[in-house]
Protein backbone atom coordinates (compact mmCIF):
# COMPACT_ATOMS: atom_id res chain seq x y z
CA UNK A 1 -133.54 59.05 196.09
CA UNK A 2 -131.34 56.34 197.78
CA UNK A 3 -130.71 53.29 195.35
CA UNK A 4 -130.03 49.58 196.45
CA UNK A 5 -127.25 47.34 194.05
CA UNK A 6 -130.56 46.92 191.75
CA UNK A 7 -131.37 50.55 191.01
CA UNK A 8 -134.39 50.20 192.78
CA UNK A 9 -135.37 52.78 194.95
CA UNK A 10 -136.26 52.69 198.81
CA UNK A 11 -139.54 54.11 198.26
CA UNK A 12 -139.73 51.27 195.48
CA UNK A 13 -138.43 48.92 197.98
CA UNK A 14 -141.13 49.79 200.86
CA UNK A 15 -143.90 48.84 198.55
CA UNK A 16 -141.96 45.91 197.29
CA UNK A 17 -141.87 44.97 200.63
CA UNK A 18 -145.56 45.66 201.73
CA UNK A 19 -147.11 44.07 198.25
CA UNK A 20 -145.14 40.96 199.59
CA UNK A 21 -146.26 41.15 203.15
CA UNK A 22 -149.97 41.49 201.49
CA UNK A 23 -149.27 38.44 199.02
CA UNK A 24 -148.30 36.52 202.80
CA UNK A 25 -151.23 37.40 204.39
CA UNK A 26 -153.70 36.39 201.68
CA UNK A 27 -151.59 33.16 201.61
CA UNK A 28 -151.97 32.22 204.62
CA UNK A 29 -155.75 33.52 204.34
CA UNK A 30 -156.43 31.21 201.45
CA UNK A 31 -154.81 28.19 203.62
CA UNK A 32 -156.65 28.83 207.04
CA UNK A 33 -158.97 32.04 208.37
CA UNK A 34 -160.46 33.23 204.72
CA UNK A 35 -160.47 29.70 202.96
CA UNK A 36 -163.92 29.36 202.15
CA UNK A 37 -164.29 33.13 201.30
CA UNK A 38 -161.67 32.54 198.60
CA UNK A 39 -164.05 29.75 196.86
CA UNK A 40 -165.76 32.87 195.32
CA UNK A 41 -162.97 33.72 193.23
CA UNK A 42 -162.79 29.87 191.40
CA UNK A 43 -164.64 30.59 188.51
CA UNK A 44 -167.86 28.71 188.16
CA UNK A 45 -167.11 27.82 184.39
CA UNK A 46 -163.69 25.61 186.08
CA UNK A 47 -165.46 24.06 188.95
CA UNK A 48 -168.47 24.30 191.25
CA UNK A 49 -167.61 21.53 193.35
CA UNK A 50 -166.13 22.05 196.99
CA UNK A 51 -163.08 20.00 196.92
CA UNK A 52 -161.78 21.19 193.57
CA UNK A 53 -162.76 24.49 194.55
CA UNK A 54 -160.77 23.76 197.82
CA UNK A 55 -157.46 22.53 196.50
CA UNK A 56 -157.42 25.85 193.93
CA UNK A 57 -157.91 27.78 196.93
CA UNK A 58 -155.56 25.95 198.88
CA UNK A 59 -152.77 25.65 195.53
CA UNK A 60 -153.15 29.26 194.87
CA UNK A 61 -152.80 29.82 199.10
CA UNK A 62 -149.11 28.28 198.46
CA UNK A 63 -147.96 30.05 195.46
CA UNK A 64 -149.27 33.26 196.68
CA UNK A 65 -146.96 32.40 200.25
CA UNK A 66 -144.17 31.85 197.74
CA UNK A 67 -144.74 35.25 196.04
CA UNK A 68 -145.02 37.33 199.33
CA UNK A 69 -141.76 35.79 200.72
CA UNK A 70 -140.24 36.06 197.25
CA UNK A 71 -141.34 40.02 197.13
CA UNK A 72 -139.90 40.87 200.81
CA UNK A 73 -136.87 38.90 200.06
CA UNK A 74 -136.11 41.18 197.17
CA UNK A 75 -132.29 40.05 195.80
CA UNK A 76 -131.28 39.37 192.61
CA UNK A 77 -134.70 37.80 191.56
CA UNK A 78 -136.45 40.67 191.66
CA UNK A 79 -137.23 41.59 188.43
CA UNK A 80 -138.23 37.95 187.35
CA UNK A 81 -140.90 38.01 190.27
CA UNK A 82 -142.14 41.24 189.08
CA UNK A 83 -143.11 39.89 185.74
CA UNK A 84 -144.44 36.23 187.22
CA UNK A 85 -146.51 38.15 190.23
CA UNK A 86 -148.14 40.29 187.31
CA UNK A 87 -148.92 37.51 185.35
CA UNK A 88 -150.55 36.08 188.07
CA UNK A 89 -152.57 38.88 189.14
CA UNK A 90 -153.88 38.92 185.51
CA UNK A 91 -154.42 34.76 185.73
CA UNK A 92 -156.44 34.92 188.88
CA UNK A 93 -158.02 38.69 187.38
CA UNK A 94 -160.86 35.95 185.98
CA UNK A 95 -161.64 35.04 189.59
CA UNK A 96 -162.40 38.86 190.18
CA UNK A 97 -164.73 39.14 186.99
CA UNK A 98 -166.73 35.57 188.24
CA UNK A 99 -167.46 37.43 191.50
CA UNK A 100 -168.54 40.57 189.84
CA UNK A 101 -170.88 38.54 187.07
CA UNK A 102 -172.53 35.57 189.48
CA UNK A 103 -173.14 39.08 192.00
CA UNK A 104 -170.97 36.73 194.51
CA UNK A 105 -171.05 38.52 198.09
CA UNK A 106 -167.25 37.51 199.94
CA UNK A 107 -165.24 40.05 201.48
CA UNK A 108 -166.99 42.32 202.09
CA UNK A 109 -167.94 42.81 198.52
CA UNK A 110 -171.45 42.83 199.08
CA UNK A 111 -172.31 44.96 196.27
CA UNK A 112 -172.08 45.34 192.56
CA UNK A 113 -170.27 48.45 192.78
CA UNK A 114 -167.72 46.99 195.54
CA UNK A 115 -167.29 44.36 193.20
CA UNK A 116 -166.63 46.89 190.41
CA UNK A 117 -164.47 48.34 192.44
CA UNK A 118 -162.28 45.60 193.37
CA UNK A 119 -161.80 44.91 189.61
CA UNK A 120 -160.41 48.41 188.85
CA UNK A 121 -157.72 47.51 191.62
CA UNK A 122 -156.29 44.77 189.82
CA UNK A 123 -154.37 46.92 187.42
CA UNK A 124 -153.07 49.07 190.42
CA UNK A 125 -151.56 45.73 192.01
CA UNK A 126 -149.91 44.62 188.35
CA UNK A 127 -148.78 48.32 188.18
CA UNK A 128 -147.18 47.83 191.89
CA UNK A 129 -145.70 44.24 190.88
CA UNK A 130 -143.63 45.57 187.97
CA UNK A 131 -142.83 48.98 189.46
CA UNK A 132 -141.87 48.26 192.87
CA UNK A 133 -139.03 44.99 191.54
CA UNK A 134 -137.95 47.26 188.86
CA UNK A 135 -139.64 44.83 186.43
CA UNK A 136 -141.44 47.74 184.41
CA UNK A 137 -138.33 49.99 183.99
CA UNK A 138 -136.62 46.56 182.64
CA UNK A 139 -139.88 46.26 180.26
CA UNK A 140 -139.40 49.50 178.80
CA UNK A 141 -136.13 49.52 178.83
CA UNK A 142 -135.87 46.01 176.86
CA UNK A 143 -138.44 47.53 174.60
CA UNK A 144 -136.81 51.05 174.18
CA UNK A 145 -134.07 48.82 173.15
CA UNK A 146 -135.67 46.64 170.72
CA UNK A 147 -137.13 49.69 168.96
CA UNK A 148 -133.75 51.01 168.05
């Protein structure tokens, strides 16, 4: 397998470049076409009002932008938005579990078991964060090392 100056494969690249173009489109969803959908994932326990709902909608709209340009980008950076996208996913994972609990339909998720669903997936997308910027080989590299 081909490697770029970051030892990072092109298969590794291709979903590095795909999770970004995802991270993009939910963006933009959370700033215009799928903003009120997105008020299902602000947990209850933070907020039940509309416009604070609204601007965590619209602040995580921005940062998610950020991410998906960050992740088809690629560069030198890689590796740190790895990690921070994974965090992330797990910060927002609460948003997931709020949906699942209050039986929340948005999405599509109109189901428990679609909602159950959609929380196994967020450990595939951390998975795909660290893997596909090289993030997770760094992890166990750095802790390979530290073990020595």
């Amino acid at each position: 397998m081909t490697k770029d100056s970051s030892n990072i494969s092109i298969i590794q690249s291709i979903v590095r470049i795909l999770l970004g173009a995802f991270m993009l489109y939910a963006g933009i969803g959370h700033l215009t076409f799928l903003r009120t959908a997105f008020y299902a994932q602000v947990p209850t326990c933070i907020t039940t009002d509309t416009a604070s709902m609204d601007l965590i909608v619209w602040a995580s709209g921005v940062i998610e932008i950020v991410f998906g340009i960050l992740m088809i980008v690629g560069g030198k950076f890689k590796i740190k938005t790895g990690l921070l996208l994974a965090i992330f996913y797990i910060l927002i994972f609460p948003g997931n579990i709020n949906q699942y609990v209050n039986e929340i339909d948005s999405f599509g998720l109109n189901t428990d078991r679609k909602r159950f669903i959609r929380l196994i997936f967020q450990p595939v997308l951390i998975i795909w964060a660290l893997w596909s910027t090289g993030a997770l080989t760094y992890l166990l590299s750095k802790k390979k090392n530290n073990n020595k």
